[in-house]
Protein backbone atom coordinates (compact mmCIF):
# COMPACT_ATOMS: atom_id res chain seq x y z
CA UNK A 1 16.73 22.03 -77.96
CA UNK A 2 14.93 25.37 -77.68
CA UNK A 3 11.78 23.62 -76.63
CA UNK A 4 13.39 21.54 -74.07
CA UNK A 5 15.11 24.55 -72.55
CA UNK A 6 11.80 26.61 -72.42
CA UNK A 7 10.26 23.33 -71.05
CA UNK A 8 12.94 23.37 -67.94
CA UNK A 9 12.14 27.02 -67.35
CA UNK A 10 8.82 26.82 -67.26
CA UNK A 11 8.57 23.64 -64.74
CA UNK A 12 11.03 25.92 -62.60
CA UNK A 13 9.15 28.46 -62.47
CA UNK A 14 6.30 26.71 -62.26
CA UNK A 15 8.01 24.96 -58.81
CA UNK A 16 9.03 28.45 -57.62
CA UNK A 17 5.48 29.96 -57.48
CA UNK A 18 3.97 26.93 -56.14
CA UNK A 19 6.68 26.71 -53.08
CA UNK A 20 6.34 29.95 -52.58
CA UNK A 21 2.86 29.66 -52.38
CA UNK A 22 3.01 26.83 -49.71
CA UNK A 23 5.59 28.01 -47.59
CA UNK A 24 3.53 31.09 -45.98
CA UNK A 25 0.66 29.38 -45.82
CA UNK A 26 3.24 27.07 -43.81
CA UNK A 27 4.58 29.05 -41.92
CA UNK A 28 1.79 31.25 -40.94
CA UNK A 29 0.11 27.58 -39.09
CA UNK A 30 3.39 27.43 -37.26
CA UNK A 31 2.99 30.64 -35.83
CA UNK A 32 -0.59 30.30 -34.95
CA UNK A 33 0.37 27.00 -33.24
CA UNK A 34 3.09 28.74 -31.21
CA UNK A 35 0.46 31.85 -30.22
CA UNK A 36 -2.02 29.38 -28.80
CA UNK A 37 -2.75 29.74 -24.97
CA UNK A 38 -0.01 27.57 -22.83
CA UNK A 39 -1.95 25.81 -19.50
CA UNK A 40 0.00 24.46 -17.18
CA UNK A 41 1.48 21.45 -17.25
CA UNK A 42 0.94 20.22 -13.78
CA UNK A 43 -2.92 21.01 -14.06
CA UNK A 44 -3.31 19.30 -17.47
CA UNK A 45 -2.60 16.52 -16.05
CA UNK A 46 -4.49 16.11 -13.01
CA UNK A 47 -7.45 16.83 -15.07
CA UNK A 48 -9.71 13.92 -16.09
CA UNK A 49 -9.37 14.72 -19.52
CA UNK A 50 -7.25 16.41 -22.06
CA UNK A 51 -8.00 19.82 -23.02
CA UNK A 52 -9.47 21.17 -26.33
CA UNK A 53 -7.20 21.57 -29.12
CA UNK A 54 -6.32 25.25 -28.58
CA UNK A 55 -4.97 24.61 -24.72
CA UNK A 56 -1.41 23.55 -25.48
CA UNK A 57 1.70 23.00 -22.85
CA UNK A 58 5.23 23.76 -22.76
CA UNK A 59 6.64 23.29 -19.56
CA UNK A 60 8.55 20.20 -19.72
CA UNK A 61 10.69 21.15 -16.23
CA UNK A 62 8.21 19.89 -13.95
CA UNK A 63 7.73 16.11 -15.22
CA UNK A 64 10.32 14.69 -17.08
CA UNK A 65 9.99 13.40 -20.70
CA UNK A 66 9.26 10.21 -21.30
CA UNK A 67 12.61 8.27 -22.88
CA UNK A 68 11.80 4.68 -22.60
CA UNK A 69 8.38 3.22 -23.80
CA UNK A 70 7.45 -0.47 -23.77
CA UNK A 71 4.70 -2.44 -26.24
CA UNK A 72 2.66 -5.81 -24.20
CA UNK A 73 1.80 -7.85 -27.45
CA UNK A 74 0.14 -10.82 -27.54
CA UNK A 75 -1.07 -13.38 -30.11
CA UNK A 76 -3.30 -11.27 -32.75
CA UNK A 77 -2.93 -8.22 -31.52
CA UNK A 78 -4.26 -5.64 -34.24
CA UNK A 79 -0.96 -4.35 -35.55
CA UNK A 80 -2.08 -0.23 -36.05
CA UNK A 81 -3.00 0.15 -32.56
CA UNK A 82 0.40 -0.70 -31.56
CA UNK A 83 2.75 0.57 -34.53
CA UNK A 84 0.50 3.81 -34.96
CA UNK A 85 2.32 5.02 -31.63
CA UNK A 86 5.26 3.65 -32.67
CA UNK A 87 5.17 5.11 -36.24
CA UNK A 88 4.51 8.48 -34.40
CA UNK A 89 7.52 8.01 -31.65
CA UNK A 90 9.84 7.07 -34.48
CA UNK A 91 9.75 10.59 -35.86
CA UNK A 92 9.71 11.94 -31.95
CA UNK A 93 13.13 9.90 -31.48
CA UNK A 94 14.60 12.14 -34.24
CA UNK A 95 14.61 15.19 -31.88
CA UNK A 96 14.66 13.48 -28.16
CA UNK A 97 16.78 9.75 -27.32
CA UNK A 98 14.17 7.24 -26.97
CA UNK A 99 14.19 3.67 -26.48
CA UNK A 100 11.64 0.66 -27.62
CA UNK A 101 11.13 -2.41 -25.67
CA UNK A 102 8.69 -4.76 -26.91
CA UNK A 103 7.42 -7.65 -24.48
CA UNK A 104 5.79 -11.03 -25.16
CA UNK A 105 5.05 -14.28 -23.87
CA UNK A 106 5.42 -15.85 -27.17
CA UNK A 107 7.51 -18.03 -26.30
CA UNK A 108 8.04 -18.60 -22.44
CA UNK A 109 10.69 -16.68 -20.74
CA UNK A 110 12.92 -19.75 -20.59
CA UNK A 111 12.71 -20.66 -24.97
CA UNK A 112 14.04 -17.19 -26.09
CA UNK A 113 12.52 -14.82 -27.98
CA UNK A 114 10.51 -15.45 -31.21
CA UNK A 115 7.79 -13.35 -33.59
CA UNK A 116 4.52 -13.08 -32.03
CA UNK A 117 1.83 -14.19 -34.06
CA UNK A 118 -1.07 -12.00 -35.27
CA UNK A 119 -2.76 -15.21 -36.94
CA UNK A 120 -5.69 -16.73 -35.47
CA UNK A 121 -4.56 -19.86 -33.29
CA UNK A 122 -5.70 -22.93 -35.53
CA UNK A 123 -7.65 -24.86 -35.37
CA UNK A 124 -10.23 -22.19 -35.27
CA UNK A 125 -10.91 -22.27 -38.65
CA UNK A 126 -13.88 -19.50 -37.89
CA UNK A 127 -11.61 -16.86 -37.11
CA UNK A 128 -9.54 -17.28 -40.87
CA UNK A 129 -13.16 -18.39 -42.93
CA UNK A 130 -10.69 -17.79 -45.81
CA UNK A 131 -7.74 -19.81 -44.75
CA UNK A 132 -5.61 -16.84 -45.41
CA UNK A 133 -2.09 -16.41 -44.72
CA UNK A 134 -1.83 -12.74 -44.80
CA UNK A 135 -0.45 -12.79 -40.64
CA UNK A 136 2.86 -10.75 -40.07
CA UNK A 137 4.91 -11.48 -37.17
CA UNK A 138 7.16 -9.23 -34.51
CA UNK A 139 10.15 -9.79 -32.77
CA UNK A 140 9.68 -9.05 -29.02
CA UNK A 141 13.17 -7.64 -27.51
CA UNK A 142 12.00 -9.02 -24.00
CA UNK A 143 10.31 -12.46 -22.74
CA UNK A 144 7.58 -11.29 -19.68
CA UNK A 145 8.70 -12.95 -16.69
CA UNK A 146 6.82 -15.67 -15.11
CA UNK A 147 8.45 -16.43 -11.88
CA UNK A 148 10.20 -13.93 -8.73
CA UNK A 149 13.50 -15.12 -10.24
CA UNK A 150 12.85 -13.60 -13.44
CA UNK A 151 11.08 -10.38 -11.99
CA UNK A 152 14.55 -9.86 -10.41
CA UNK A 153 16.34 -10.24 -12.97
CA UNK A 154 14.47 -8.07 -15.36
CA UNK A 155 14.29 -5.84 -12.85
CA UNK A 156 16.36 -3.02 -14.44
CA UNK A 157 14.89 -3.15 -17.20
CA UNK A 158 11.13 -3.26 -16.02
CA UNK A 159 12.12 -0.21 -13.76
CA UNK A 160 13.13 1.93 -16.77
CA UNK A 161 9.76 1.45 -18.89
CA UNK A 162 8.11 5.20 -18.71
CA UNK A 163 5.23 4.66 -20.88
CA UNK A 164 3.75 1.29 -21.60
CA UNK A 165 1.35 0.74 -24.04
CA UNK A 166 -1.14 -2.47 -24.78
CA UNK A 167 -2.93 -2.65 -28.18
CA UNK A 168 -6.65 -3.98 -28.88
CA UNK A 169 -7.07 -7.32 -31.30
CA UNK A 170 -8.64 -10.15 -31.49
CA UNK A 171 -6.31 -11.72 -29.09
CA UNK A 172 -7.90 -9.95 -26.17
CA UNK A 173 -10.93 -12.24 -26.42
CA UNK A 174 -8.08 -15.53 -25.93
CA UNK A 175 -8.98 -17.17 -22.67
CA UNK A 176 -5.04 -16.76 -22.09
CA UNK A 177 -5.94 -13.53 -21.41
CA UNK A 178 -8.80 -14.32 -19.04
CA UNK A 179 -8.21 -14.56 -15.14
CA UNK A 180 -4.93 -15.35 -13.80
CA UNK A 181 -3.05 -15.23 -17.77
CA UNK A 182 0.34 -14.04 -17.10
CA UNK A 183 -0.45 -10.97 -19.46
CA UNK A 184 -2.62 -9.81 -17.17
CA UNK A 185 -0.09 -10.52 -14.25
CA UNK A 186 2.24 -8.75 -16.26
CA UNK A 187 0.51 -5.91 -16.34
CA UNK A 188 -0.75 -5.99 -12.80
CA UNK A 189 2.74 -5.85 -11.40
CA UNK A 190 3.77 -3.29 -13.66
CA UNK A 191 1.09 -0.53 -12.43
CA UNK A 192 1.35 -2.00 -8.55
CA UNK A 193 5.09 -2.39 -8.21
CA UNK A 194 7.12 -0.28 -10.89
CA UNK A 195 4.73 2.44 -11.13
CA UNK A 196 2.85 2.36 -14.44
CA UNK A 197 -0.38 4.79 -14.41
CA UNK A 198 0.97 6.63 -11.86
CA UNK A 199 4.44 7.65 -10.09
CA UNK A 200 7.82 5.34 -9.27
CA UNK A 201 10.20 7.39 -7.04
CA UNK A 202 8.36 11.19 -8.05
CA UNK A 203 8.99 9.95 -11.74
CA UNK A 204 5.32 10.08 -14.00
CA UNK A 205 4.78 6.53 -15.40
CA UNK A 206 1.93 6.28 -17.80
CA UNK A 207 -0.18 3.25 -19.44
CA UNK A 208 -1.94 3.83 -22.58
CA UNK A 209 -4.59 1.27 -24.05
CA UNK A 210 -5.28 1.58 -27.62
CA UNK A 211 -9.29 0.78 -28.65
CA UNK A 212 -10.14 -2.68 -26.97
CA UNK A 213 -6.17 -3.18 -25.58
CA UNK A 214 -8.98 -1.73 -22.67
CA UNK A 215 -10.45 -4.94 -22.45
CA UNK A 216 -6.65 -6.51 -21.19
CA UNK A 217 -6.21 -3.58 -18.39
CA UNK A 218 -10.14 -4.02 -17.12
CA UNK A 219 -9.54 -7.67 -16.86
CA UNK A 220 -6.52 -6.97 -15.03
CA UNK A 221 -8.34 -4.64 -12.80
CA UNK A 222 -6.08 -1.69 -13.19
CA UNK A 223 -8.65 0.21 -14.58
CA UNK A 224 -11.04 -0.09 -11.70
CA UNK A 225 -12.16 3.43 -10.70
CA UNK A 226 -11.17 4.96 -13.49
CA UNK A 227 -12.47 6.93 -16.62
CA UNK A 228 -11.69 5.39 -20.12
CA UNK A 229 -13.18 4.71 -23.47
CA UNK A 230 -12.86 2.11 -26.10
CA UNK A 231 -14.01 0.83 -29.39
CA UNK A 232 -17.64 1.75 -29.79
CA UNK A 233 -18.47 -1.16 -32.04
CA UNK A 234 -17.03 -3.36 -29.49
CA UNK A 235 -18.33 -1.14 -26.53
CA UNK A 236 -21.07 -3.89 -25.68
CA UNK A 237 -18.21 -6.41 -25.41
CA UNK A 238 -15.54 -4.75 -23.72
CA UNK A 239 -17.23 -2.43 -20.85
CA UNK A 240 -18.83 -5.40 -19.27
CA UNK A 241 -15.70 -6.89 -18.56
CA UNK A 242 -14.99 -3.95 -16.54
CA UNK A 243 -18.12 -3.45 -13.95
CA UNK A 244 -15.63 -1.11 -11.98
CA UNK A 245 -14.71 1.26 -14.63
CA UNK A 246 -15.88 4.79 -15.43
CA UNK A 247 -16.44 4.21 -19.02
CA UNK A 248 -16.87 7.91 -20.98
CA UNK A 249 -18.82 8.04 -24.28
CA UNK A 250 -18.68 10.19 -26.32
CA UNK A 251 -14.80 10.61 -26.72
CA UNK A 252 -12.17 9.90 -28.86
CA UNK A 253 -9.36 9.43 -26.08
CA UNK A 254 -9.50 9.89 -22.23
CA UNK A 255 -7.03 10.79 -19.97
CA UNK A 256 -7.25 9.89 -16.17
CA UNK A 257 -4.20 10.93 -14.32
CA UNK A 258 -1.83 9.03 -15.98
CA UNK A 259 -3.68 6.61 -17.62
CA UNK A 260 -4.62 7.21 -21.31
CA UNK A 261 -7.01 5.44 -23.21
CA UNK A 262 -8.50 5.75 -27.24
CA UNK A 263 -11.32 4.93 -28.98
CA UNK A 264 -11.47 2.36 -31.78
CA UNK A 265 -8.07 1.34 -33.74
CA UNK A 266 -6.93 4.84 -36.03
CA UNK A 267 -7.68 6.95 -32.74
CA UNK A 268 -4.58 5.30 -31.59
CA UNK A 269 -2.86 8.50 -34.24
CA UNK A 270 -5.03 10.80 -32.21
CA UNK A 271 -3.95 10.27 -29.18
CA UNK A 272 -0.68 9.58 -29.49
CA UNK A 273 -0.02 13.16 -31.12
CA UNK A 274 -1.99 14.49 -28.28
CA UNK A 275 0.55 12.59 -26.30
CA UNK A 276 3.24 14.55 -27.70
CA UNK A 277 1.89 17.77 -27.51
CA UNK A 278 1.55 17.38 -23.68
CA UNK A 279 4.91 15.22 -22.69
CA UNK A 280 7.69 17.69 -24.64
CA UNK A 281 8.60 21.30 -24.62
CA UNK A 282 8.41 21.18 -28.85
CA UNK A 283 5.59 18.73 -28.57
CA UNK A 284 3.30 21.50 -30.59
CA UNK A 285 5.81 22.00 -33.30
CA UNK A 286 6.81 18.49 -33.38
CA UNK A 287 2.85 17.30 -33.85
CA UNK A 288 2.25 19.62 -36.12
CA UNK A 289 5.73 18.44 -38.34
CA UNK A 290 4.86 14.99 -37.91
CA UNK A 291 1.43 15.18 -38.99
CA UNK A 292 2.24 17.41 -42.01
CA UNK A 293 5.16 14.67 -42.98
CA UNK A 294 2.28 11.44 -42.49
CA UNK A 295 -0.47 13.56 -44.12
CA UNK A 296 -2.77 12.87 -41.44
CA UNK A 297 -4.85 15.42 -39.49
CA UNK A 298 -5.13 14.91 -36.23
CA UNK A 299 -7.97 15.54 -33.74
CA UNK A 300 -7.77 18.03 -31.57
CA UNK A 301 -10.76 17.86 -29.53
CA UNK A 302 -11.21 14.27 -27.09
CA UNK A 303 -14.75 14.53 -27.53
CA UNK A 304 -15.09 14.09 -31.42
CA UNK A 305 -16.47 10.90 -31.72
CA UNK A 306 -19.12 10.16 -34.84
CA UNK A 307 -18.78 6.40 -34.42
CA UNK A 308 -20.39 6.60 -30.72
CA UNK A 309 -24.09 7.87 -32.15
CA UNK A 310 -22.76 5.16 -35.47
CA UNK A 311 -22.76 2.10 -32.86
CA UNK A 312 -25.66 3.90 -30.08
CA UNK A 313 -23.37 4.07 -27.79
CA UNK A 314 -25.15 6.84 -25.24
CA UNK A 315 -23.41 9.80 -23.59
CA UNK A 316 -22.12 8.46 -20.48
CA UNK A 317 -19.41 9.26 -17.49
């Protein structure tokens, strides 16, 4: 009985010096985070890029945050590079009213809605060497319209998206995706008629393409002009489908305007928490929460990129 007692004691004690070991060392990151130098909003973003990690904003009075942000998936999409953001804007919707809207063609607008697939689409047996069933689905909330009927109808809804975000995958490569797909339409329409990538009635939109989702928007040609990055094993694929684009190497994510782009699959966590820091007046504390929470350390700096001398992919842009 006595040992058992003396046990408890000890393991209290023992979780007493170790919290309050942590908690300054806490606490004291918090407070350095709060003391770094605030830029302004307005010229962060009209900057080509982000700035380094100790440039930080707060004023949230001049654009709006963002409340309602939309996912384009399509057949094998690579899952992380949309529900990193996601897993990130979860905790975000803790503090500020968000809402998630998930589009897909899968089926067509007229069917209702069912998963979309991340399976390779048989019978390409080349793409699943291992006949493998290890494919989990999604459930879209919205069909993409196909017809000016169902533009209009949608309308509402389309007119609400603030930030919308397309993922890399396989799928990109799917001649659906190639020339007139109605992905691409989709996402044509929604930068030249509600506004995405740039403004819709003085209100910021943004689009964000996550490591070869930059493959969908070149295609499209909504990247034309612009500076972005992408997956730098899959930079020889990708870029040339995109003659018109500024494509930057080194970098780890690129902001143009209102356009935001990563680097290969886990930079989608890098630039989504750089995201945050810039759109919200706690975006600093609420980075630096969420990444303690996930374990993950974000970086700070756009131009940390190892994997662009890994795959010789030469400074450019």
């Amino acid at each position: 009985m006595r040992l058992s007692i003396l046990t408890t004691i000890l393991t209290l004690l023992h979780l007493h010096l170790t919290t309050a070991a942590i908690l300054p060392h806490r606490e004291s990151n918090i407070k350095l985070l709060k003391t770094l130098p605030k830029t302004n909003l307005k010229t962060t973003r009209t900057t080509p890029f982000p700035p380094p990690a100790n440039n930080t904003n707060s004023n949230s009075t001049t654009y709006p945050t963002p409340k309602t942000y939309a996912l384009l998936l399509f057949r094998q999409f690579e899952i992380l590079d949309a529900y990193g953001a996601v897993e990130i804007l979860q905790f975000v919707a803790d503090f500020h009213p968000l809402r998630l809207l998930i589009f897909s063609l899968n089926p067509p607008y007229s069917s209702g809605l069912s998963p979309v697939l991340t399976s390779p689409p048989p019978p390409n047996s080349s793409m699943n060497p291992m006949n493998s069933s290890f494919y989990p689905t999604f459930n879209p909330t919205h069909p993409i319209p196909t017809t000016d009927q169902q533009w209009e109808e949608m309308r509402e809804v389309l007119e609400s998206v603030d930030v919308l975000i397309v993922p890399g995958g396989e799928g990109v490569y799917s001649p659906d995706l190639e020339g007139e797909g109605r992905e691409l339409e989709f996402l044509r329409r929604m930068v030249g008629e509600f506004g995405i990538g740039g403004k819709k009635n003085d209100k910021d939109k943004y689009l964000v393409m996550v490591c070869i989702g930059a493959a969908v928007a070149a295609r499209a040609g909504v990247l034309d002009g612009r500076r972005a990055t992408t997956n730098k094993m899959a930079w020889g694929e990708v870029t040339p489908l995109g003659e018109k684009v500024k494509w930057v190497s080194p970098a780890r994510w690129v902001v143009d305007g209102n356009i935001w782009t990563s680097s290969g699959v886990t930079a989608v966590l890098d630039l989504t928490f750089e995201f945050v820091r810039q759109m919200y007046p706690d975006g600093v504390d609420m980075a630096y929460e969420i990444a303690g929470a996930m374990e993950h350390e974000p970086v700070m700096d756009w131009r940390y990129d190892p994997f662009a001398e890994r795959f010789g992919v030469p400074p450019q842009n």
